[in-house]
PDB file of N, CA and C in Angstrom:
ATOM      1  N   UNK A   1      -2.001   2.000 -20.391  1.00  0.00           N
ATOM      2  CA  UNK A   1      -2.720   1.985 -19.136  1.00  0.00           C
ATOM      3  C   UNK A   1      -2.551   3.329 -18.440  1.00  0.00           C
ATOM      4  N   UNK A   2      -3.650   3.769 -18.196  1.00  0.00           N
ATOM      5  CA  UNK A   2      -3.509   5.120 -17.424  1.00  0.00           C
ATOM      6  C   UNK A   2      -3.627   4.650 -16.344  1.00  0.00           C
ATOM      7  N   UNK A   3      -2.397   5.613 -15.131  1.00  0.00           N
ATOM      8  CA  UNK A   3      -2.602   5.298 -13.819  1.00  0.00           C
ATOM      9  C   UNK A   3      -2.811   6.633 -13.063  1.00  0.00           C
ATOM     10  N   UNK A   4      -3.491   7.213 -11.961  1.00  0.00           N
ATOM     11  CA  UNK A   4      -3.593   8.127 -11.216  1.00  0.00           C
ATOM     12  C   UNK A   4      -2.628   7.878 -10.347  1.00  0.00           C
ATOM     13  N   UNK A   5      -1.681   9.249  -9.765  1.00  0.00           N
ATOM     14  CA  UNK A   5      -0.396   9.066  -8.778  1.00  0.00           C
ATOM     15  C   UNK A   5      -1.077   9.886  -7.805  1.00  0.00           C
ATOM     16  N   UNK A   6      -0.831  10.048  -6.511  1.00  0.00           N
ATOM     17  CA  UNK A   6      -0.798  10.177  -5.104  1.00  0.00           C
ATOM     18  C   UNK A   6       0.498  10.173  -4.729  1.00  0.00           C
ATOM     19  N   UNK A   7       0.290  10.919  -3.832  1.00  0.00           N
ATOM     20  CA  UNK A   7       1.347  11.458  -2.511  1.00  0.00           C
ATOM     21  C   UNK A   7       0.692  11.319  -1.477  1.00  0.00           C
ATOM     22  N   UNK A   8       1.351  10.555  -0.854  1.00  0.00           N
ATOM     23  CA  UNK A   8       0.717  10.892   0.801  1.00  0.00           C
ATOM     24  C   UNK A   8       1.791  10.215   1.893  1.00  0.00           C
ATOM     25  N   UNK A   9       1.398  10.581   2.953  1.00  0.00           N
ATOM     26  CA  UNK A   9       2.298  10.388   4.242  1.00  0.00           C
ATOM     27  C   UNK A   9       0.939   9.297   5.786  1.00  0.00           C
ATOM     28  N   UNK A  10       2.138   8.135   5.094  1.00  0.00           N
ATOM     29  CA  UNK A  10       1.578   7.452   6.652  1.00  0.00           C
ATOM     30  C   UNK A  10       2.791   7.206   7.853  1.00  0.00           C
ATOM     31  N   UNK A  11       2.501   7.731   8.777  1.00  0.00           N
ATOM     32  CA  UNK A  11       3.425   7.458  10.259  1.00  0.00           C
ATOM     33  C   UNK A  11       4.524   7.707   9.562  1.00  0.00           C
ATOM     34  N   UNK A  12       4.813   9.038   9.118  1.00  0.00           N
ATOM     35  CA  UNK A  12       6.015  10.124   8.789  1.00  0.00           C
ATOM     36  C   UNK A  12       6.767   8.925   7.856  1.00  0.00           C
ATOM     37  N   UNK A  13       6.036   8.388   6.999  1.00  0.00           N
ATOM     38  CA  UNK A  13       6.721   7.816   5.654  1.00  0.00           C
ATOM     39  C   UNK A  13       6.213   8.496   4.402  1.00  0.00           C
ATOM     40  N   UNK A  14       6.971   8.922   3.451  1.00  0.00           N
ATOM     41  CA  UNK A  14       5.999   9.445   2.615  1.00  0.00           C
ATOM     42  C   UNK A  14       6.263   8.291   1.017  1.00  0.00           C
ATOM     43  N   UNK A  15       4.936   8.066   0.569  1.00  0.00           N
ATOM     44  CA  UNK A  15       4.225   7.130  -0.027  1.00  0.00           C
ATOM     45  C   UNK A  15       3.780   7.557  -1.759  1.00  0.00           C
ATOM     46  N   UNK A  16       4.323   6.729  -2.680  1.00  0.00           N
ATOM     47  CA  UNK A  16       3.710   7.262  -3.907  1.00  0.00           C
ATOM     48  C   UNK A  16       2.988   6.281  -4.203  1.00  0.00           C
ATOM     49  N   UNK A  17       1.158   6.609  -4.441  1.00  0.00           N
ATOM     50  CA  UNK A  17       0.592   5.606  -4.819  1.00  0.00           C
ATOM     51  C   UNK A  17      -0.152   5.618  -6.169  1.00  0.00           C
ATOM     52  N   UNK A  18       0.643   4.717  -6.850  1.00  0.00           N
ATOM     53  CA  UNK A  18      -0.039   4.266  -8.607  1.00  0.00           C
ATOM     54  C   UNK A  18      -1.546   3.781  -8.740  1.00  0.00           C
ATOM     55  N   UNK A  19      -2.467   3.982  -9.364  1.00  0.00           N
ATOM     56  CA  UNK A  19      -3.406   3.438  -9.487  1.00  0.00           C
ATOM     57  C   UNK A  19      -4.361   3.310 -10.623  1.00  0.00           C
ATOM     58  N   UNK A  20      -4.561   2.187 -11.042  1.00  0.00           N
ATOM     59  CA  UNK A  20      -4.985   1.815 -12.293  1.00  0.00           C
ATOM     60  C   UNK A  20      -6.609   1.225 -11.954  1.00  0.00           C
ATOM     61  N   UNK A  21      -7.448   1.385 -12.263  1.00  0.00           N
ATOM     62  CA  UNK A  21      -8.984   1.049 -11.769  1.00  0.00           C
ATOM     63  C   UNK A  21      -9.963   0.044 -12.644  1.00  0.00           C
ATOM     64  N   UNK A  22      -8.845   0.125 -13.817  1.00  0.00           N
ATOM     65  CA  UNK A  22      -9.336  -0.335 -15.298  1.00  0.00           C
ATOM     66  C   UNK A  22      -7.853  -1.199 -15.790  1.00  0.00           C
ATOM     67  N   UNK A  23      -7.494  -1.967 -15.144  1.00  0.00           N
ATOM     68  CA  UNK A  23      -6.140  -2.626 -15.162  1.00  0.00           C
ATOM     69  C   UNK A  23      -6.381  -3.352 -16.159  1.00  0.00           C
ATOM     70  N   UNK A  24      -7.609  -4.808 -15.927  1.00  0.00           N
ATOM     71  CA  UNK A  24      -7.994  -5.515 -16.738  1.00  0.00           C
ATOM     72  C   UNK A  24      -8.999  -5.736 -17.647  1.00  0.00           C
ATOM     73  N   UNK A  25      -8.947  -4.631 -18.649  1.00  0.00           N
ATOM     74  CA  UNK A  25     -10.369  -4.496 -19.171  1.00  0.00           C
ATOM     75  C   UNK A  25     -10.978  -5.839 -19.753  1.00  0.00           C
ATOM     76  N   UNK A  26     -10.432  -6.657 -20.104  1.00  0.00           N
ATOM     77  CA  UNK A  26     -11.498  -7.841 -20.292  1.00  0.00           C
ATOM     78  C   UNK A  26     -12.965  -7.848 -19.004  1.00  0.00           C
ATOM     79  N   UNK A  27     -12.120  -7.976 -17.830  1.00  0.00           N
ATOM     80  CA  UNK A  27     -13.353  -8.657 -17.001  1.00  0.00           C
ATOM     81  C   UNK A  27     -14.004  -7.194 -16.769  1.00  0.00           C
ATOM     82  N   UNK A  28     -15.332  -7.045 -16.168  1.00  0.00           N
ATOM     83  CA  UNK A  28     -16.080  -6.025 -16.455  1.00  0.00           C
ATOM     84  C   UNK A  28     -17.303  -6.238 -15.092  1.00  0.00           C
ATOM     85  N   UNK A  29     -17.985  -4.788 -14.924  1.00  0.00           N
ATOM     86  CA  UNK A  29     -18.441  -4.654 -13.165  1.00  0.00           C
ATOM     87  C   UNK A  29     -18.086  -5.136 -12.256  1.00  0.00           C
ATOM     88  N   UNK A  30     -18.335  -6.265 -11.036  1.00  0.00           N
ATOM     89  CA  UNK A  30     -18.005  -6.551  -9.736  1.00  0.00           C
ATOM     90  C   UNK A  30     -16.601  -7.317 -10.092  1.00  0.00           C
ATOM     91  N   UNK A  31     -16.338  -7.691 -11.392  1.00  0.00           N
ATOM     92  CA  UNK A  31     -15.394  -8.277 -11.703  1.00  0.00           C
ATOM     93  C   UNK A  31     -13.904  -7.764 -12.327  1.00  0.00           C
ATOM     94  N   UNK A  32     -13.962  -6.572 -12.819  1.00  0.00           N
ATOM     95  CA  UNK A  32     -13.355  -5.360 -13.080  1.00  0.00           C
ATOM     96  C   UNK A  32     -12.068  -5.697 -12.150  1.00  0.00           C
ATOM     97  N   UNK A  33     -10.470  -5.984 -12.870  1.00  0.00           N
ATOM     98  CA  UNK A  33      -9.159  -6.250 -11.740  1.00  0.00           C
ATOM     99  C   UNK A  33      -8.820  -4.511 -11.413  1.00  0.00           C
ATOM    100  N   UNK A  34      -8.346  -4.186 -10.626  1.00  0.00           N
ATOM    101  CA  UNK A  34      -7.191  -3.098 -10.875  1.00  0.00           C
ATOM    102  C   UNK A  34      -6.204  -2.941 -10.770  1.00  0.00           C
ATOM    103  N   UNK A  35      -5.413  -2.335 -10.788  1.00  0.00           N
ATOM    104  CA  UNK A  35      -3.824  -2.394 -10.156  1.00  0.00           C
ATOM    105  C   UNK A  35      -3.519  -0.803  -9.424  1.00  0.00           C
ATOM    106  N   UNK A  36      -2.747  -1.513  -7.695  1.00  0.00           N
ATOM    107  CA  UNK A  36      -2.438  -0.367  -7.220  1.00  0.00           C
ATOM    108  C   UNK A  36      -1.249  -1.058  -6.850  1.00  0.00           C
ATOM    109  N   UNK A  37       0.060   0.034  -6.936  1.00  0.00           N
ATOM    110  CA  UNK A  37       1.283   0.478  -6.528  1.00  0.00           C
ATOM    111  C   UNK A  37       1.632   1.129  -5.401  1.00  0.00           C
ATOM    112  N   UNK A  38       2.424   0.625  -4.409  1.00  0.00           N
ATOM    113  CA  UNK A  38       2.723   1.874  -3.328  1.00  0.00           C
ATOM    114  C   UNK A  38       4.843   1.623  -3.453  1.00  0.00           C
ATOM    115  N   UNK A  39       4.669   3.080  -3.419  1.00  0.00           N
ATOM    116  CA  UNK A  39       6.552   2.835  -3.332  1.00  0.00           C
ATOM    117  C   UNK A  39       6.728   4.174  -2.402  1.00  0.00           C
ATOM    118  N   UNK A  40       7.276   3.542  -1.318  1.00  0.00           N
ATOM    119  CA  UNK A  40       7.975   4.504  -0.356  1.00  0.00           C
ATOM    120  C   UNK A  40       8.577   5.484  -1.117  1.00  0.00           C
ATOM    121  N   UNK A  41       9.044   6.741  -0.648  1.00  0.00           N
ATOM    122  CA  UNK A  41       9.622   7.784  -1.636  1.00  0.00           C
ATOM    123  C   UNK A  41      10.637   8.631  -0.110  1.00  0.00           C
ATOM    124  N   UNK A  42       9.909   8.466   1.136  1.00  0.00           N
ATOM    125  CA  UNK A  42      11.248   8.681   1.834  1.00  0.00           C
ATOM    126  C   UNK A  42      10.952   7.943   3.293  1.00  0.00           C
ATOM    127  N   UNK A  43      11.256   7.343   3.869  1.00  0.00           N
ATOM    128  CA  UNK A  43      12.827   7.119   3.346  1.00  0.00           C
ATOM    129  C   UNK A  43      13.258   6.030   2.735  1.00  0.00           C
ATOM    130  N   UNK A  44      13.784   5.920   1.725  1.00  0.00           N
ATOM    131  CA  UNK A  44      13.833   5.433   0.668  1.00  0.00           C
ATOM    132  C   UNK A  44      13.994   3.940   1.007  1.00  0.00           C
ATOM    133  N   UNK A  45      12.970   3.153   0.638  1.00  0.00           N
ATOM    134  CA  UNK A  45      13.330   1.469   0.787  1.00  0.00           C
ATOM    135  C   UNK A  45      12.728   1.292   2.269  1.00  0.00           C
ATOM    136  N   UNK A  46      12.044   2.134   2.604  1.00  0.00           N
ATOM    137  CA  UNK A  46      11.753   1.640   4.140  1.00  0.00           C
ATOM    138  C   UNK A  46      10.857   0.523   4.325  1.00  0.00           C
ATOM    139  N   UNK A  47      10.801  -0.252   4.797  1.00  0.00           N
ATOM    140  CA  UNK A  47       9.526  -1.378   5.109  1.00  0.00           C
ATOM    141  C   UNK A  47       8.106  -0.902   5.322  1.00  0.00           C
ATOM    142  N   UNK A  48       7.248  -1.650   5.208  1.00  0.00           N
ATOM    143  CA  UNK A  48       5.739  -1.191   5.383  1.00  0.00           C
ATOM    144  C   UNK A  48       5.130  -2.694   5.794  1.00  0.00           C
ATOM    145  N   UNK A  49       4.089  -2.433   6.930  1.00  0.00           N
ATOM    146  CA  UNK A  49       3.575  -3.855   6.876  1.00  0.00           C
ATOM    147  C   UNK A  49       3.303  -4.514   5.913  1.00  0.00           C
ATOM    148  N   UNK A  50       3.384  -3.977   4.536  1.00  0.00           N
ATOM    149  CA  UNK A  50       2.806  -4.298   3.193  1.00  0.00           C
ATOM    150  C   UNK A  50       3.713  -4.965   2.833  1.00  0.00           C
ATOM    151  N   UNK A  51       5.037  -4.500   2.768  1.00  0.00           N
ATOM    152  CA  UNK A  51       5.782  -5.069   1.872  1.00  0.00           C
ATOM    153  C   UNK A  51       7.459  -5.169   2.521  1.00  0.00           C
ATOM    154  N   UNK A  52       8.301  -5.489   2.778  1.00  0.00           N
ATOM    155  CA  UNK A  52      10.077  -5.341   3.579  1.00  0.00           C
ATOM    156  C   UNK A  52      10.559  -4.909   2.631  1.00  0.00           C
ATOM    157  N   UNK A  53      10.305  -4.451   1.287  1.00  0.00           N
ATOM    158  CA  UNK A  53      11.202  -3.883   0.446  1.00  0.00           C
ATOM    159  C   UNK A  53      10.686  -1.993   0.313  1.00  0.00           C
ATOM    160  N   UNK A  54       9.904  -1.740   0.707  1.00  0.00           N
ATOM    161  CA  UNK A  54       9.140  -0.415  -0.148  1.00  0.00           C
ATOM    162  C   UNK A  54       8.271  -0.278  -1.061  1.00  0.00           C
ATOM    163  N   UNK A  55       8.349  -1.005  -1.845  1.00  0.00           N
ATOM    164  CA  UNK A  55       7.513  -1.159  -2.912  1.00  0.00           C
ATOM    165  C   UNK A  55       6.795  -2.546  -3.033  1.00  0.00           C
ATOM    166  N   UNK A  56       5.015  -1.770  -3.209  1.00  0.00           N
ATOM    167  CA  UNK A  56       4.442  -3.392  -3.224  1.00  0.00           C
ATOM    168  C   UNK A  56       3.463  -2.875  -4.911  1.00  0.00           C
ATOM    169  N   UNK A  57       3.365  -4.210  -5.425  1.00  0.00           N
ATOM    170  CA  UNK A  57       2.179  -4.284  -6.205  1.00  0.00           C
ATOM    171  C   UNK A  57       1.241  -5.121  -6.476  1.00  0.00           C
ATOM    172  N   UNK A  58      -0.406  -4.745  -6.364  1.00  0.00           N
ATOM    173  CA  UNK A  58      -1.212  -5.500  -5.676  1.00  0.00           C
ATOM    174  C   UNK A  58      -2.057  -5.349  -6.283  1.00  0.00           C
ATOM    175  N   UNK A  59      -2.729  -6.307  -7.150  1.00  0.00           N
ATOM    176  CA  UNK A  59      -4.088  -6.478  -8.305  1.00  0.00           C
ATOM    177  C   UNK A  59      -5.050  -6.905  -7.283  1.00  0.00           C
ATOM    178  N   UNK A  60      -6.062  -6.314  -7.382  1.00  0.00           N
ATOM    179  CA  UNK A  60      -7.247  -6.033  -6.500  1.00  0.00           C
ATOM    180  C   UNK A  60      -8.642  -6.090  -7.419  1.00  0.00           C
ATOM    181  N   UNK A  61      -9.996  -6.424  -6.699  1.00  0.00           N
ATOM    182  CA  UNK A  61     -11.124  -6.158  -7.672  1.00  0.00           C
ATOM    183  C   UNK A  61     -11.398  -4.965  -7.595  1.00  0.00           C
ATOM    184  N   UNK A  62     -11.714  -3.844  -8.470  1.00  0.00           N
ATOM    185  CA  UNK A  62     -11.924  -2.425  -8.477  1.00  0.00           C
ATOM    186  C   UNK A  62     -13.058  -2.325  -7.595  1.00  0.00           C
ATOM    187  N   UNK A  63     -14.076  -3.295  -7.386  1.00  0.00           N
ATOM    188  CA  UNK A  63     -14.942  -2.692  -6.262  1.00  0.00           C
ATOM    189  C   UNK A  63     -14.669  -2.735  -5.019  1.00  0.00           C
ATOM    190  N   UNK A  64     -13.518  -3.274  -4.616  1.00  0.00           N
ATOM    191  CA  UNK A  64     -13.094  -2.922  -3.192  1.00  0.00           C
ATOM    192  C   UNK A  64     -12.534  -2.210  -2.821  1.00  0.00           C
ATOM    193  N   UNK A  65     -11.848  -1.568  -3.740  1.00  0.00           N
ATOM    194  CA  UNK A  65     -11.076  -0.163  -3.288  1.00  0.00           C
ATOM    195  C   UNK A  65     -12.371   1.058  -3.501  1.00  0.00           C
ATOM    196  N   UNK A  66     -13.277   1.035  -4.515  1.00  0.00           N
ATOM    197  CA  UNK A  66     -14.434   2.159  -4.603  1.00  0.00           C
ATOM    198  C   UNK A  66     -14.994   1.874  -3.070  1.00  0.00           C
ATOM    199  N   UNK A  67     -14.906   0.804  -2.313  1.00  0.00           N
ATOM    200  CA  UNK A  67     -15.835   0.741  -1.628  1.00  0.00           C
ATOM    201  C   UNK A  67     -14.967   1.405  -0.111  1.00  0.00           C
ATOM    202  N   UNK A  68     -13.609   1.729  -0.193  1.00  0.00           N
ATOM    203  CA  UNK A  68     -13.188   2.531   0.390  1.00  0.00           C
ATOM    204  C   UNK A  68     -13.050   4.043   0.149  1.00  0.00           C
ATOM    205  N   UNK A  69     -13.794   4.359  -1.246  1.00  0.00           N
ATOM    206  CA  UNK A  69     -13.941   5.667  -2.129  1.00  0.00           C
ATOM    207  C   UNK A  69     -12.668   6.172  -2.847  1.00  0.00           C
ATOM    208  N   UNK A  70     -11.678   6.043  -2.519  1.00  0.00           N
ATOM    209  CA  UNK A  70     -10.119   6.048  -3.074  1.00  0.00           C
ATOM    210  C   UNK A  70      -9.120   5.014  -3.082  1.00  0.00           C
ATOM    211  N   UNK A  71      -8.414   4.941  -4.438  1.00  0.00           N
ATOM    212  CA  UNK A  71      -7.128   4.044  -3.884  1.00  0.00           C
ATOM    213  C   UNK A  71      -6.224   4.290  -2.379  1.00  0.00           C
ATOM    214  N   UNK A  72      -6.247   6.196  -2.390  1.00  0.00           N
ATOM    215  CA  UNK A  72      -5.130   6.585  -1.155  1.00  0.00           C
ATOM    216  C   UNK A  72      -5.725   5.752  -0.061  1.00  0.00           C
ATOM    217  N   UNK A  73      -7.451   5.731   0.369  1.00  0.00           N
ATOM    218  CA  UNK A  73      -8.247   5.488   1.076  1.00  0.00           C
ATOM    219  C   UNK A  73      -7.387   4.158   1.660  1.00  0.00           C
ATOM    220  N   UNK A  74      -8.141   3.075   0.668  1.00  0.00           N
ATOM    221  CA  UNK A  74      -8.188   1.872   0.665  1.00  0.00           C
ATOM    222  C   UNK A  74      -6.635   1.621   1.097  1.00  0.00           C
ATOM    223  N   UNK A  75      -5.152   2.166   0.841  1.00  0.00           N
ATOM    224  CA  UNK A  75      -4.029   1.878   0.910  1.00  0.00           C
ATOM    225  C   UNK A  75      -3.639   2.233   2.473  1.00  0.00           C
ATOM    226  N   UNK A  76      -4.278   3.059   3.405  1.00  0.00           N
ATOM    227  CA  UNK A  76      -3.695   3.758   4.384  1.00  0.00           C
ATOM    228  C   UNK A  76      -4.720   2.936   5.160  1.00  0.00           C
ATOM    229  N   UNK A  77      -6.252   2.130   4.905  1.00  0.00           N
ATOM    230  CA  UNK A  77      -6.854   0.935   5.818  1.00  0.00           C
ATOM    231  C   UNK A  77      -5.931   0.319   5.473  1.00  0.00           C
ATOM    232  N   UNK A  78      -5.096  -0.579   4.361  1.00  0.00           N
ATOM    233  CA  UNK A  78      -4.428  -1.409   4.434  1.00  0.00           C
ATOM    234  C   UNK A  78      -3.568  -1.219   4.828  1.00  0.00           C
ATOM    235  N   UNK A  79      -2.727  -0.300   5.607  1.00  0.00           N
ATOM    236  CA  UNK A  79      -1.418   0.011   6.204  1.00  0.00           C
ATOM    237  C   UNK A  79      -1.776  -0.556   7.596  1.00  0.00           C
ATOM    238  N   UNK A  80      -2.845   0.632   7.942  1.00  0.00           N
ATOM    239  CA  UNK A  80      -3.463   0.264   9.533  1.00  0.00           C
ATOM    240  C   UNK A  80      -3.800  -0.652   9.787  1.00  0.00           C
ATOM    241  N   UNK A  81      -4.807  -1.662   8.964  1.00  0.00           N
ATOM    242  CA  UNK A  81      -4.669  -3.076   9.402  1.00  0.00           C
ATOM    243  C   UNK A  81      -3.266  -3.879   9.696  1.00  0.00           C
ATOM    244  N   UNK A  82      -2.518  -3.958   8.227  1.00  0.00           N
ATOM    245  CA  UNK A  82      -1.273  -4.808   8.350  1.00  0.00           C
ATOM    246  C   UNK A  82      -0.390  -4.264   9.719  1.00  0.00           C
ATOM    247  N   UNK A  83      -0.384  -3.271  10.128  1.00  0.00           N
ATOM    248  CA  UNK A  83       0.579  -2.475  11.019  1.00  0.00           C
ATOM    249  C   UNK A  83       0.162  -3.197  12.205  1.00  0.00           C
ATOM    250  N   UNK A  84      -1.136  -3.692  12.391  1.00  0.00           N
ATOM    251  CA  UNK A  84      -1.502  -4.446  14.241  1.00  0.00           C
ATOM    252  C   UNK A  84      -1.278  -5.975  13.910  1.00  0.00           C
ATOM    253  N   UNK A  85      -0.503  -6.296  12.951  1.00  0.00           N
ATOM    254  CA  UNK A  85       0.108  -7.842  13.368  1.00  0.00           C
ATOM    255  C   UNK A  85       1.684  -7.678  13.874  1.00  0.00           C
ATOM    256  N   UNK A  86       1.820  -8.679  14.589  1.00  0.00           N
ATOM    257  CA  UNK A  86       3.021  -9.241  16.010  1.00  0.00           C
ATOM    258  C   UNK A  86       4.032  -8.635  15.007  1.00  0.00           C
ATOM    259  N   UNK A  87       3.884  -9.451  13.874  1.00  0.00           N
ATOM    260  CA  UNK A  87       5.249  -8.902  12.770  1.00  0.00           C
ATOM    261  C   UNK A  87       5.815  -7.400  12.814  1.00  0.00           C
ATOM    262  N   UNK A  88       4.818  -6.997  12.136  1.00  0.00           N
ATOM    263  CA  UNK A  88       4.923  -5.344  12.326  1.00  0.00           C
ATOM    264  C   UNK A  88       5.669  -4.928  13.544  1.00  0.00           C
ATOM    265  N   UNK A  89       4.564  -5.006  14.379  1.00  0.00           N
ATOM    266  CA  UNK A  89       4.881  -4.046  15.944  1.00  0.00           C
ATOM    267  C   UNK A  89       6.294  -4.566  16.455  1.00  0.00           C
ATOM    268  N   UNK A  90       6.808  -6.213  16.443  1.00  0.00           N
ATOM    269  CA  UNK A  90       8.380  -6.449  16.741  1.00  0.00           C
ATOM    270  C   UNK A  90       8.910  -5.836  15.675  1.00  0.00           C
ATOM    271  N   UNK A  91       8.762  -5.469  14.720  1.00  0.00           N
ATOM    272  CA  UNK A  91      10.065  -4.593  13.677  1.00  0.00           C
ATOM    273  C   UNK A  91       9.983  -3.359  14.237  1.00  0.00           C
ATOM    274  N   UNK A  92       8.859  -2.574  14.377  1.00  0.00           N
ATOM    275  CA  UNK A  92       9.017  -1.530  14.957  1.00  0.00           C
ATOM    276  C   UNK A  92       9.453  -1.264  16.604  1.00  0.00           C
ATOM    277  N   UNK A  93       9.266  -2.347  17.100  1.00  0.00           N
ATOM    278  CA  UNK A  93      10.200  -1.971  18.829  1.00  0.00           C
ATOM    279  C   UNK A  93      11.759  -2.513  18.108  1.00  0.00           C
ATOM    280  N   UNK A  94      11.919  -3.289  17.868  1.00  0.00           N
ATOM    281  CA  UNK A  94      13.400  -3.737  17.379  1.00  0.00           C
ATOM    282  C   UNK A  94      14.596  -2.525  16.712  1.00  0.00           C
ATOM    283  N   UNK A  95      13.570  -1.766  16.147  1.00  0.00           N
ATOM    284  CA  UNK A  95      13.998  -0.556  15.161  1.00  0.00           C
ATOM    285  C   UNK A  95      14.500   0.500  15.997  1.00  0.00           C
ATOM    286  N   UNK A  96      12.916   1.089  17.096  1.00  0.00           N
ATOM    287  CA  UNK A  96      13.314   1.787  18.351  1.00  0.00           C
ATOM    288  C   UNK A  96      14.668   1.168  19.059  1.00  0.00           C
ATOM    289  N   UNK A  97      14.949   0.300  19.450  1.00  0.00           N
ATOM    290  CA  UNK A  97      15.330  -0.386  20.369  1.00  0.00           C
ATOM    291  C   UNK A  97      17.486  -0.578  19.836  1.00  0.00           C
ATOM    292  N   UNK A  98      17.248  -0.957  18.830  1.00  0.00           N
ATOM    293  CA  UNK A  98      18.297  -1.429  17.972  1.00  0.00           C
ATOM    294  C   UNK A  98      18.402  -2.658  18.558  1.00  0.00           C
ATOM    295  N   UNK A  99      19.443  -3.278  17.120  1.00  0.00           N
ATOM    296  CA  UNK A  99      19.742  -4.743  17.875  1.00  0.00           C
ATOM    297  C   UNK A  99      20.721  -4.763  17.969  1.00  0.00           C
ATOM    298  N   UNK A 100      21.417  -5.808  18.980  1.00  0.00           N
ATOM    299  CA  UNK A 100      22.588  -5.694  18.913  1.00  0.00           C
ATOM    300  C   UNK A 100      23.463  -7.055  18.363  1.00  0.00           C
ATOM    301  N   UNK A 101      22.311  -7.817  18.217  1.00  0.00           N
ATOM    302  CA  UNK A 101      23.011  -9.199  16.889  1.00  0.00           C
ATOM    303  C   UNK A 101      22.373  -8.926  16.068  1.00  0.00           C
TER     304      UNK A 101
END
């Protein structure tokens, strides 16, 4: 399986993203699986609305990520979406904030 790698940086995390477009070659056009990878790279293990460990992996239909024109694309809408649920935004004031239990 060939995968295309990426680098990129969302909200001063920096991000390695795997991407396979042709994951499942059995199924074929609108039906076509792919596989994309994101693994934090610093700081290492950090959470993402995506995932509490760093690393997520996420089989997708290949026409929804074309239809964001890139995997990086499609991965940094899916950050920004996941990032405006309650979840998110309390980890991130909690983080600012520290806890103290």
């Amino acid at each position: 399986m060939s995968y295309s790698i990426d680098i990129i940086t969302w909200q001063n995390i920096e991000l390695e993203v795997r991407y396979n477009p042709s994951y499942c070659a059995v199924l074929k056009g609108d039906e076509a699986m792919a596989h994309i990878e994101v693994s934090v790279l610093h700081p290492e293990k950090h959470p993402l609305p995506i995932t509490e460990t760093g690393y997520k992996s996420h089989f997708i239909h290949r026409i929804i990520v074309e239809e964001y024109g890139a995997a990086t694309d499609f991965v940094l809408a899916w950050l920004n979406h996941e990032s405006q649920s309650p979840t998110w935004k309390d980890l991130q004031e909690n983080s600012r904030q520290g806890e103290l239990f």
